[in-house]
PDB file of N, CA and C in Angstrom:
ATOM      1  N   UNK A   1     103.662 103.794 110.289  1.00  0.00           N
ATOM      2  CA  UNK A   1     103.177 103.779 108.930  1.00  0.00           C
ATOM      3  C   UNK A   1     102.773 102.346 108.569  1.00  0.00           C
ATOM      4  N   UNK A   2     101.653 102.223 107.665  1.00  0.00           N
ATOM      5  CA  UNK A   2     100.963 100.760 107.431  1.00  0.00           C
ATOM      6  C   UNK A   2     101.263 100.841 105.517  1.00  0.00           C
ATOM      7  N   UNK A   3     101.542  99.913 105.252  1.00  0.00           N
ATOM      8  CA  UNK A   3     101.611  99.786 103.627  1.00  0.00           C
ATOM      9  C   UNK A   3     101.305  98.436 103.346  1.00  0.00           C
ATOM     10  N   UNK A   4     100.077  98.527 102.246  1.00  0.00           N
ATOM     11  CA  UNK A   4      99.584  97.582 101.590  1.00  0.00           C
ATOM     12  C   UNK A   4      99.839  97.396 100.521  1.00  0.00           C
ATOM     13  N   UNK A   5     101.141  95.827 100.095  1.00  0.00           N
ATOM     14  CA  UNK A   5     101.649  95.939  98.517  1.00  0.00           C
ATOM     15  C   UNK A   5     101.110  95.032  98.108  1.00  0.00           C
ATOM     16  N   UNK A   6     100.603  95.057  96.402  1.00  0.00           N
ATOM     17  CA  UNK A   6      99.812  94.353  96.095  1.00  0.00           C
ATOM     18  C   UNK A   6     100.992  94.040  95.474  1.00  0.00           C
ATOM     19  N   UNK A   7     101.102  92.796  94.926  1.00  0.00           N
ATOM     20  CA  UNK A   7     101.973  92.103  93.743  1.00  0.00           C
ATOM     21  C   UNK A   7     103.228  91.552  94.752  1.00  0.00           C
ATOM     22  N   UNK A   8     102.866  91.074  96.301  1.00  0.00           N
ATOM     23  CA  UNK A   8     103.823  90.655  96.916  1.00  0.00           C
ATOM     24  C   UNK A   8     104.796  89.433  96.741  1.00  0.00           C
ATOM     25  N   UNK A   9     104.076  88.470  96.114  1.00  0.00           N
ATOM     26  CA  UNK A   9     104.845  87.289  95.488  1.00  0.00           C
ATOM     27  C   UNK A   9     105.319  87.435  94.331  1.00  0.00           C
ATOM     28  N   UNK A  10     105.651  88.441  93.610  1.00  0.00           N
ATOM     29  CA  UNK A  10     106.140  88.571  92.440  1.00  0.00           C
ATOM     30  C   UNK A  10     107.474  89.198  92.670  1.00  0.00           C
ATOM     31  N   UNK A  11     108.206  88.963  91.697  1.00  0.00           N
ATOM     32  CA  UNK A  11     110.028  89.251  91.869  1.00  0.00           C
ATOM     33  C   UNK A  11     110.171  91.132  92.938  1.00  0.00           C
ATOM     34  N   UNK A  12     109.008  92.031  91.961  1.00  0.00           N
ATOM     35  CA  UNK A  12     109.752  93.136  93.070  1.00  0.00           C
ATOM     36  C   UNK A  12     108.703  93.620  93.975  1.00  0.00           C
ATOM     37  N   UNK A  13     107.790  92.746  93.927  1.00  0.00           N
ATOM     38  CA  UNK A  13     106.927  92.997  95.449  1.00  0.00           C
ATOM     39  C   UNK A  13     107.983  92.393  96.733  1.00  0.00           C
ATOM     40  N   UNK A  14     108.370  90.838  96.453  1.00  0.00           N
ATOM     41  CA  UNK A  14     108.970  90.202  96.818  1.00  0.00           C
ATOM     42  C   UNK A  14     110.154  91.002  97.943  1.00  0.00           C
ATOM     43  N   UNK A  15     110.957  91.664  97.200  1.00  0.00           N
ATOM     44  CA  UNK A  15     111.860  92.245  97.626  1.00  0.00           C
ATOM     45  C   UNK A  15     111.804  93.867  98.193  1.00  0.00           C
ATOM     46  N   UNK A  16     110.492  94.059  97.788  1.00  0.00           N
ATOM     47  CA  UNK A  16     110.237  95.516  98.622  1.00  0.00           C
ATOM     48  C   UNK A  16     109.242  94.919  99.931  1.00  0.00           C
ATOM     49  N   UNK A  17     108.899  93.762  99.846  1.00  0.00           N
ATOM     50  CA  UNK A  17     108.872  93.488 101.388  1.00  0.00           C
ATOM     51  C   UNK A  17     109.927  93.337 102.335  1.00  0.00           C
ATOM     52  N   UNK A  18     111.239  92.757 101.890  1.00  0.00           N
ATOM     53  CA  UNK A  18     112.538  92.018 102.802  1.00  0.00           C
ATOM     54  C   UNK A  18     112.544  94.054 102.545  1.00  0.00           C
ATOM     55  N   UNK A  19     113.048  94.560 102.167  1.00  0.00           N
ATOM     56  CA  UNK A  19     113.335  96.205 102.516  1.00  0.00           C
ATOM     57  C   UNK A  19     112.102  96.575 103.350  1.00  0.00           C
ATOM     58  N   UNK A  20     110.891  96.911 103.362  1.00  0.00           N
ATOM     59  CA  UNK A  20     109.827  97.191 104.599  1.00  0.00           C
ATOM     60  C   UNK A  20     110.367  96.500 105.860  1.00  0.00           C
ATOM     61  N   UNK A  21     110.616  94.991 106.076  1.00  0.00           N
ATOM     62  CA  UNK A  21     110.900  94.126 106.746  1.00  0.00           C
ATOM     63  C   UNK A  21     112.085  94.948 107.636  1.00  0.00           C
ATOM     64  N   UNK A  22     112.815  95.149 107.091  1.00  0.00           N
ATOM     65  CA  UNK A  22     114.301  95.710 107.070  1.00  0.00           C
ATOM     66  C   UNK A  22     113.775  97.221 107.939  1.00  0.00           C
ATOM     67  N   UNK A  23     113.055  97.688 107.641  1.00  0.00           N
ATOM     68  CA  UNK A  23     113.421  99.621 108.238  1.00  0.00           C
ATOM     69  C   UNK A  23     112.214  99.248 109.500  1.00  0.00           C
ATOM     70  N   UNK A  24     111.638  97.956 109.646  1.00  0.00           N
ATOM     71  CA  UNK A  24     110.726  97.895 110.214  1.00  0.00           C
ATOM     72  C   UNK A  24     109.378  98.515 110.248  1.00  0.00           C
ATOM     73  N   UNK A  25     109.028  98.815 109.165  1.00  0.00           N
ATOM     74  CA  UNK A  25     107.487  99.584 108.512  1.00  0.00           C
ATOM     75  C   UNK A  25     106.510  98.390 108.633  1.00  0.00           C
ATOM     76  N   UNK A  26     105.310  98.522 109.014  1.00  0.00           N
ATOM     77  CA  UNK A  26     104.389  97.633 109.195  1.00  0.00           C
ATOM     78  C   UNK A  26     103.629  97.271 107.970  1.00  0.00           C
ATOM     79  N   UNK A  27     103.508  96.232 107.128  1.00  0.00           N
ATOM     80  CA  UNK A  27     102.959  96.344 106.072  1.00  0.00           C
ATOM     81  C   UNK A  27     102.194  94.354 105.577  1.00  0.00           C
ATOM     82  N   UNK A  28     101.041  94.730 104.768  1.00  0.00           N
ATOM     83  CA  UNK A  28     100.717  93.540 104.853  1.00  0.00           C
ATOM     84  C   UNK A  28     100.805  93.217 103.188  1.00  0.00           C
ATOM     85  N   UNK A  29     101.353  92.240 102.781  1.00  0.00           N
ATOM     86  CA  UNK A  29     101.308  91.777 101.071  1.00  0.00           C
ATOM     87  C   UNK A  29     100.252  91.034 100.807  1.00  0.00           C
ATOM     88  N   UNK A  30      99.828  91.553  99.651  1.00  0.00           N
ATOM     89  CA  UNK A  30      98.708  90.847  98.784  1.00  0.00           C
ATOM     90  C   UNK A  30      99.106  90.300  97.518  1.00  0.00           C
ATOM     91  N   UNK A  31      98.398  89.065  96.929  1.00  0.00           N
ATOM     92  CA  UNK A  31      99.213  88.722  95.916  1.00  0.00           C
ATOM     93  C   UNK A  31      97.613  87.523  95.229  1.00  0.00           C
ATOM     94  N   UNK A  32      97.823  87.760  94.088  1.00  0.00           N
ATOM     95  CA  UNK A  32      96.592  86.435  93.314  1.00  0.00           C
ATOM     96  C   UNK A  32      97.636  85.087  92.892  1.00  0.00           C
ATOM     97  N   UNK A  33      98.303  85.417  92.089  1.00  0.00           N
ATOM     98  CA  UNK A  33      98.847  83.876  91.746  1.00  0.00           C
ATOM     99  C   UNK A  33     100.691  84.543  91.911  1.00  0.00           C
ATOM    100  N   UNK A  34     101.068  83.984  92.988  1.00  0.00           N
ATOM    101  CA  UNK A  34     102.440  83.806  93.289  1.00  0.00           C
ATOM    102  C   UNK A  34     103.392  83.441  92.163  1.00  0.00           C
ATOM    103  N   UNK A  35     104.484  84.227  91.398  1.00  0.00           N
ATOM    104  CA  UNK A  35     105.482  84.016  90.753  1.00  0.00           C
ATOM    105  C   UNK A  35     106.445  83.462  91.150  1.00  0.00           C
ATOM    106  N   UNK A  36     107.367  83.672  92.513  1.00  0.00           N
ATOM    107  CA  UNK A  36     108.272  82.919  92.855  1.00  0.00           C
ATOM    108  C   UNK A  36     107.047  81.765  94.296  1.00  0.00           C
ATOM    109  N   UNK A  37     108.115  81.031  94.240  1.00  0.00           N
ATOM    110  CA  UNK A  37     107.860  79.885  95.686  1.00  0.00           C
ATOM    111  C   UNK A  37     107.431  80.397  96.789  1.00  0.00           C
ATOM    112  N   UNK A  38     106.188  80.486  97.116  1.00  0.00           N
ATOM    113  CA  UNK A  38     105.456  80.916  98.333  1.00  0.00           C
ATOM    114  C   UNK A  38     105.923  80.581  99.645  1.00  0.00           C
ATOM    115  N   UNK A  39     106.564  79.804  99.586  1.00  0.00           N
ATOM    116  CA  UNK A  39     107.071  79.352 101.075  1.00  0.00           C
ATOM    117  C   UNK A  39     108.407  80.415 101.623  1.00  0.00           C
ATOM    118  N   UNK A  40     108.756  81.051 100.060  1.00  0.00           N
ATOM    119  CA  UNK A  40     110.038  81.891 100.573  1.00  0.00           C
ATOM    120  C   UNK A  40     109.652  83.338 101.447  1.00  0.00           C
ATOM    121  N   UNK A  41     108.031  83.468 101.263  1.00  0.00           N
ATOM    122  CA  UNK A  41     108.464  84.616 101.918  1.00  0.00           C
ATOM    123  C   UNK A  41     107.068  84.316 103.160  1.00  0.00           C
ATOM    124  N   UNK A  42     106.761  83.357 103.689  1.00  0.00           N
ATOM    125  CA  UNK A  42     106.111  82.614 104.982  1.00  0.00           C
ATOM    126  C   UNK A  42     106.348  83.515 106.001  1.00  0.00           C
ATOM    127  N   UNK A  43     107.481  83.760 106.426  1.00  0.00           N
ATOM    128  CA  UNK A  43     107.841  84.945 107.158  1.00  0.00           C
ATOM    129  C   UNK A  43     107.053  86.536 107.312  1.00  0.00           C
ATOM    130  N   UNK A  44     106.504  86.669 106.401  1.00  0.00           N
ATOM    131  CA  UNK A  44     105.647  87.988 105.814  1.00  0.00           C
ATOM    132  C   UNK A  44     104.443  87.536 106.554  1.00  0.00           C
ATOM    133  N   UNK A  45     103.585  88.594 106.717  1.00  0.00           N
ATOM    134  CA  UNK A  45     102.277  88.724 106.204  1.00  0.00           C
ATOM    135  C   UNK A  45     101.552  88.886 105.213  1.00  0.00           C
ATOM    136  N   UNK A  46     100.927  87.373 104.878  1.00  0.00           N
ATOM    137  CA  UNK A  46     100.793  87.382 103.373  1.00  0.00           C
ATOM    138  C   UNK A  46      99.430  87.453 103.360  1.00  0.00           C
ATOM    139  N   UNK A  47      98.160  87.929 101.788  1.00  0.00           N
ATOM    140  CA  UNK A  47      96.619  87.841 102.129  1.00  0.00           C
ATOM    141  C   UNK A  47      96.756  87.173 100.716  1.00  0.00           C
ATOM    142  N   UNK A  48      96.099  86.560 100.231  1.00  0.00           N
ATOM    143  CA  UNK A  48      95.547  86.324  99.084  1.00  0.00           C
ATOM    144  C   UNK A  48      94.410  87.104  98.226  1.00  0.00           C
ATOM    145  N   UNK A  49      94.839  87.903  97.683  1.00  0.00           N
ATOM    146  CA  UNK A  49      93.385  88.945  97.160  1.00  0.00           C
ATOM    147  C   UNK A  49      93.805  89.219  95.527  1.00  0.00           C
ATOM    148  N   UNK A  50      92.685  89.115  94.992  1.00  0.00           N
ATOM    149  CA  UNK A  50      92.427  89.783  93.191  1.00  0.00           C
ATOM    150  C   UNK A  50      92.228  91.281  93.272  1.00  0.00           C
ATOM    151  N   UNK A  51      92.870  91.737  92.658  1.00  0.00           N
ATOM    152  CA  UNK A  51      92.640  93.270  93.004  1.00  0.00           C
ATOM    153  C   UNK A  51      91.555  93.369  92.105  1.00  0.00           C
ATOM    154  N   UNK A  52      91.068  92.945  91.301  1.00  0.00           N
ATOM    155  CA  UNK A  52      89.664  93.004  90.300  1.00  0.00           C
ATOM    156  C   UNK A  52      88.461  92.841  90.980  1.00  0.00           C
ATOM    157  N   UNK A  53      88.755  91.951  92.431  1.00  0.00           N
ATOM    158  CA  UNK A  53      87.637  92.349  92.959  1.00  0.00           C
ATOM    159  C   UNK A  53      87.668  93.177  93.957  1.00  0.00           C
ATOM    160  N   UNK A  54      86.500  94.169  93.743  1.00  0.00           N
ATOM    161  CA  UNK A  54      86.106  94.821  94.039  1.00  0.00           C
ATOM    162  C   UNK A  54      86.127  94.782  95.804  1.00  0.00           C
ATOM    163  N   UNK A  55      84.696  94.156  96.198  1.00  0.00           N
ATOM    164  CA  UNK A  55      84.284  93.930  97.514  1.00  0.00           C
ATOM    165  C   UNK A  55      85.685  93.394  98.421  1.00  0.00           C
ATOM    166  N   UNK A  56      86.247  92.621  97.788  1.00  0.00           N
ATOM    167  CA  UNK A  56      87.658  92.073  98.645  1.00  0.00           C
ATOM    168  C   UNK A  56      88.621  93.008  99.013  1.00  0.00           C
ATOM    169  N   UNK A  57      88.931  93.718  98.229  1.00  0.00           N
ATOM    170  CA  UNK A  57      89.937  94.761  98.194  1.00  0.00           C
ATOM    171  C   UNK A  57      89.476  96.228  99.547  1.00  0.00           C
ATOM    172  N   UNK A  58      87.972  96.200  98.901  1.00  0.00           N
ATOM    173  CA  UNK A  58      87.516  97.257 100.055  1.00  0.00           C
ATOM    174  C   UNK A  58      87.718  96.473 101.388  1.00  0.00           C
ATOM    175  N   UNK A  59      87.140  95.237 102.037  1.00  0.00           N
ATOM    176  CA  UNK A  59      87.304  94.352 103.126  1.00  0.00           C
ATOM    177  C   UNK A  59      88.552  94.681 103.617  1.00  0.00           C
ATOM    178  N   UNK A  60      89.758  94.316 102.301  1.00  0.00           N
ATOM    179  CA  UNK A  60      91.332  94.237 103.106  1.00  0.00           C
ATOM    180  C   UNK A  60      91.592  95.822 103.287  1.00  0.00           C
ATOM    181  N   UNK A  61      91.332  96.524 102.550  1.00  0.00           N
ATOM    182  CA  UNK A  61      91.451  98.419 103.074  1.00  0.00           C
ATOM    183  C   UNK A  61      90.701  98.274 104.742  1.00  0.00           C
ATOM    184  N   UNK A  62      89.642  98.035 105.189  1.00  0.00           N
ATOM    185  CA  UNK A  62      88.725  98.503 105.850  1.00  0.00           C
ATOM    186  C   UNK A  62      89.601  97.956 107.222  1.00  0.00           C
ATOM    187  N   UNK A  63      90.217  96.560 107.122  1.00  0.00           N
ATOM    188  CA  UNK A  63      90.807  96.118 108.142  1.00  0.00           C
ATOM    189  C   UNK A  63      92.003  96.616 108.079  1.00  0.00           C
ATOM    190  N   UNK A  64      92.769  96.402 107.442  1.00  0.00           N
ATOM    191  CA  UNK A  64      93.965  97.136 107.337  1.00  0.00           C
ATOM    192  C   UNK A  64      94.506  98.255 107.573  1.00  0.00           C
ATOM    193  N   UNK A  65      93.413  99.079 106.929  1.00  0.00           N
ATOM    194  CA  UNK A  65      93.900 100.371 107.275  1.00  0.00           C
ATOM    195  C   UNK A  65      94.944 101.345 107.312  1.00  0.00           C
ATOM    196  N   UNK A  66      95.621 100.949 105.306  1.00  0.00           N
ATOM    197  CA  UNK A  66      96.648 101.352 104.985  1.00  0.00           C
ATOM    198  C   UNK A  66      97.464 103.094 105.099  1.00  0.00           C
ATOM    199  N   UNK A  67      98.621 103.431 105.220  1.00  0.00           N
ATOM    200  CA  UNK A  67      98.561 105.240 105.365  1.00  0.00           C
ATOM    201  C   UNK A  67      99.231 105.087 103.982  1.00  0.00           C
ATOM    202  N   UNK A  68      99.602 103.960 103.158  1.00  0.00           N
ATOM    203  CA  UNK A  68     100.289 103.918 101.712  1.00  0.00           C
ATOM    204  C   UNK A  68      99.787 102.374 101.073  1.00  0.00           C
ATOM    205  N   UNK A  69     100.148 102.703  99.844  1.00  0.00           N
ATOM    206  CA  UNK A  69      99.329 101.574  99.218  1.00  0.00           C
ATOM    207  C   UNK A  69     100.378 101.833  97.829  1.00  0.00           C
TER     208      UNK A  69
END
């Protein structure tokens, strides 16, 4: 299973990655402006994306190739 969370640097994106992390689910975080300290979760796979845009969002679907979102 692939899951794409948007709002990954924020308090409960944050922590529903260390749980994905945890059951071992493959998943990549997206995030625009980081709430907590970016360096804490370096460990992740992190993307930088605005979900407002449009064209970006389709790009990170197209590669990605989420089965949850």
């Amino acid at each position: 299973m692939r899951t794409l969370v948007t709002g990954a640097a924020g308090m409960m994106g944050s922590h529903l990655l260390d749980f994905l992390s945890a059951k071992g689910i493959t998943f990549l975080g997206t995030y625009s402006r980081p709430t907590i300290h970016h360096t804490d979760l370096q460990q992740y796979p992190l993307k930088q994306l605005d979900v407002c845009d449009y064209t970006a969002v389709k790009e990170t679907l197209a590669q990605f190739q989420p089965d949850k979102i």
